[in-house]
N, C-alpha and C. Protein backbone atom coordinates (compact mmCIF):
# COMPACT_ATOMS: atom_id res chain seq x y z
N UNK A 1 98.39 83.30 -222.06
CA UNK A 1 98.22 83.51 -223.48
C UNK A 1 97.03 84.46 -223.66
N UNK A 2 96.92 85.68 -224.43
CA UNK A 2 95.84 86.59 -224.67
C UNK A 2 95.16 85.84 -225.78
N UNK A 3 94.33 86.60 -226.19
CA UNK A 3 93.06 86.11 -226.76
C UNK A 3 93.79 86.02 -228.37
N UNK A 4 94.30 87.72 -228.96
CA UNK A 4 94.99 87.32 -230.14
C UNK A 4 95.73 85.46 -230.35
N UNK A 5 96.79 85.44 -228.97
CA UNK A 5 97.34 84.52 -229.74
C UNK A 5 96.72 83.14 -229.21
N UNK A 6 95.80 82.79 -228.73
CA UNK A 6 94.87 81.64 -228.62
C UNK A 6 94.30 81.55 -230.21
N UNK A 7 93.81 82.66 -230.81
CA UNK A 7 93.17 82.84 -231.98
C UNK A 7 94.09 82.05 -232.72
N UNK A 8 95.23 82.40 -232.50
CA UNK A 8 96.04 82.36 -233.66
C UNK A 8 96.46 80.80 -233.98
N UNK A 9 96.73 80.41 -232.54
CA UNK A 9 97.50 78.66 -231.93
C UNK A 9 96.28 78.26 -232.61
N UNK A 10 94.74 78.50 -232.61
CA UNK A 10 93.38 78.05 -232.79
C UNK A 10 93.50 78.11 -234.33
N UNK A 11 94.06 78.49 -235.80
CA UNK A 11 93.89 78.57 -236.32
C UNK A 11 94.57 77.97 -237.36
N UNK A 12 95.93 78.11 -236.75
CA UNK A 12 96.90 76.89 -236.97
C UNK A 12 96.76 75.95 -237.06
N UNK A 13 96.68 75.02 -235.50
CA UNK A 13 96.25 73.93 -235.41
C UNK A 13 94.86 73.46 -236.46
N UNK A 14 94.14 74.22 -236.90
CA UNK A 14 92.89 73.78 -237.64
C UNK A 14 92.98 73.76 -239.07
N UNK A 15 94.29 74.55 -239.58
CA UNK A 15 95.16 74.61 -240.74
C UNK A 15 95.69 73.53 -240.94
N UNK A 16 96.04 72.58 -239.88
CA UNK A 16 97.03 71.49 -240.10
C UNK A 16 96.41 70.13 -239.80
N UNK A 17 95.31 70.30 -238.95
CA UNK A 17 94.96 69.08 -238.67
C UNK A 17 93.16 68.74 -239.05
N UNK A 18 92.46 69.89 -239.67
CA UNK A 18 91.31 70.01 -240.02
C UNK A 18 90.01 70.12 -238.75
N UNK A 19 89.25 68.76 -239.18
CA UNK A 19 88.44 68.00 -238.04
C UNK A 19 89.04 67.67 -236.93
N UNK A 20 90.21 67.54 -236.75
CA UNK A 20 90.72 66.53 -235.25
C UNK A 20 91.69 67.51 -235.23
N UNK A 21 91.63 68.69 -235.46
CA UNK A 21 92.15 69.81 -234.47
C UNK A 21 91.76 70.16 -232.67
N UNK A 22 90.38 69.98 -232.97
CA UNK A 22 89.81 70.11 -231.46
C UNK A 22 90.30 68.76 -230.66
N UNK A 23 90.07 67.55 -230.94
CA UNK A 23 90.74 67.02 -230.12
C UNK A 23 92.04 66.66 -229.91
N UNK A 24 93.42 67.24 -230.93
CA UNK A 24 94.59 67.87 -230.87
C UNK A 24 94.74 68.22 -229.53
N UNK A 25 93.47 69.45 -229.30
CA UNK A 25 94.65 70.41 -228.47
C UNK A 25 93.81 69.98 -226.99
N UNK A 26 92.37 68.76 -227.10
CA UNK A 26 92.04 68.51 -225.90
C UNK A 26 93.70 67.33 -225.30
N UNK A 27 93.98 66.58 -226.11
CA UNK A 27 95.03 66.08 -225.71
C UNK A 27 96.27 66.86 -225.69
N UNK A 28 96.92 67.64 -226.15
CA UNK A 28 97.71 68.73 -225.25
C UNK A 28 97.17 69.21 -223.59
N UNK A 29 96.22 69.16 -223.53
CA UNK A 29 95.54 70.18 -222.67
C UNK A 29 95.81 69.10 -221.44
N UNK A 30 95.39 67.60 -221.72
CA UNK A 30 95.51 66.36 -221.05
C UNK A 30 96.48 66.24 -220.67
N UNK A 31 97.92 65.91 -221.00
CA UNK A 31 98.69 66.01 -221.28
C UNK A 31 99.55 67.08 -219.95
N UNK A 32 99.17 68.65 -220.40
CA UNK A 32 99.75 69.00 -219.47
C UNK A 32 99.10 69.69 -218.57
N UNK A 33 97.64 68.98 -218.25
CA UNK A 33 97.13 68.81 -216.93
C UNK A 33 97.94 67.48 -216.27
N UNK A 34 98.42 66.50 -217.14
CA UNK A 34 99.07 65.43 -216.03
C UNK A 34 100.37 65.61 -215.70
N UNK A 35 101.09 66.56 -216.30
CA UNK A 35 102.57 67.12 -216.28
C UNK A 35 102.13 68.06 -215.22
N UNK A 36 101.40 68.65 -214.50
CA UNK A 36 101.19 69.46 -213.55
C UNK A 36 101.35 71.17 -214.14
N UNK A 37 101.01 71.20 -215.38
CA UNK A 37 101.45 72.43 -215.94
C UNK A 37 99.60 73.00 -215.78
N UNK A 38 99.11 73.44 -214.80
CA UNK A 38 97.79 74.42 -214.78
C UNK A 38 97.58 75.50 -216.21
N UNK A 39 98.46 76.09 -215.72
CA UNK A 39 98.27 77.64 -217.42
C UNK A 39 98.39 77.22 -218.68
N UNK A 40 99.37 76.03 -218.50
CA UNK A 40 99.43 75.65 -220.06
C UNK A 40 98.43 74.83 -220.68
N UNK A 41 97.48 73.91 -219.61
CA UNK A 41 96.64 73.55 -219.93
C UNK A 41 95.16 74.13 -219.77
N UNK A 42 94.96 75.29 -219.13
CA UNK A 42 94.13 76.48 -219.50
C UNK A 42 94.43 77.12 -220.51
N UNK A 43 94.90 77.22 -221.68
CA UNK A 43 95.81 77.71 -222.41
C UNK A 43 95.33 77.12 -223.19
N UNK A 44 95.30 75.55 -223.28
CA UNK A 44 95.51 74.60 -224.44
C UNK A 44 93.52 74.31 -224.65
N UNK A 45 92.99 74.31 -223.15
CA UNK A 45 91.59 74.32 -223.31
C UNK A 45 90.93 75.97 -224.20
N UNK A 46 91.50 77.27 -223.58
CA UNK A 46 91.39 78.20 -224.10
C UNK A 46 90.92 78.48 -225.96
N UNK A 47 92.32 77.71 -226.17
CA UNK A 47 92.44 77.13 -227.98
C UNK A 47 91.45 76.13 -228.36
N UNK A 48 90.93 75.05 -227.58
CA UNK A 48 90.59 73.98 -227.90
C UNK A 48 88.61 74.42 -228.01
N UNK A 49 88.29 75.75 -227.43
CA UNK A 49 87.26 76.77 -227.33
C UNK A 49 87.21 77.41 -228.78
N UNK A 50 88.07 78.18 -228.87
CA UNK A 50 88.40 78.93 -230.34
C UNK A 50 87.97 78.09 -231.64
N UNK A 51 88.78 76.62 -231.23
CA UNK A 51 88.30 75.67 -232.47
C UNK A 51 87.00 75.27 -232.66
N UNK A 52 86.52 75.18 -231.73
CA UNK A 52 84.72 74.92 -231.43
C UNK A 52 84.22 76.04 -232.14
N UNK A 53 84.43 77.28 -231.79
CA UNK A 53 83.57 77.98 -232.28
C UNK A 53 84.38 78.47 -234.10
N UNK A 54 85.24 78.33 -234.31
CA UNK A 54 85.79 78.33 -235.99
C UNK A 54 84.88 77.19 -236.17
N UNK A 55 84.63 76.20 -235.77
CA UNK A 55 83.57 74.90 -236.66
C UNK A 55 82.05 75.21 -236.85
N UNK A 56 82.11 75.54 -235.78
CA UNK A 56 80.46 76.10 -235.51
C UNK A 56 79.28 75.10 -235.08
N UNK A 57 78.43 75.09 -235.15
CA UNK A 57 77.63 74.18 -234.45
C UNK A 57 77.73 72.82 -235.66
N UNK A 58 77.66 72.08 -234.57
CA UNK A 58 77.22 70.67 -235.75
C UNK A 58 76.50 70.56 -236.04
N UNK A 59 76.31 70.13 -237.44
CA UNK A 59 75.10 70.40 -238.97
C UNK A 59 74.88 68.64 -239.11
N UNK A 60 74.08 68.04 -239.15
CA UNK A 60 73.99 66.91 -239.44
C UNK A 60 72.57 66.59 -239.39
């Protein structure tokens, strides 16, 4: 997956699921690290990066 469409999966997912987007796509990522799928779950961590930084540092 290139960077555009990580952006994009990253923006989606944060469209739909808000706050618990990031850990959305850490459980995808889980998921198919245990399905034996390597890229897709570099892929899913890739996105799960993107969302971190769309939130930005935690303010509290």
């Amino acid at each position: 997956m290139d960077a555009l469409q990580t952006a994009q999966y990253a923006r989606a997912l944060y469209t739909v699921h808000g706050d618990r987007a990031e850990a959305e796509a850490a459980q995808k990522m889980r998921e198919c690290e245990a399905a034996g799928n390597r890229q897709e779950a570099q892929d899913w961590q890739a996105v799960r990066q993107s969302i971190r930084q769309m939130r930005g540092p935690n303010q509290g």
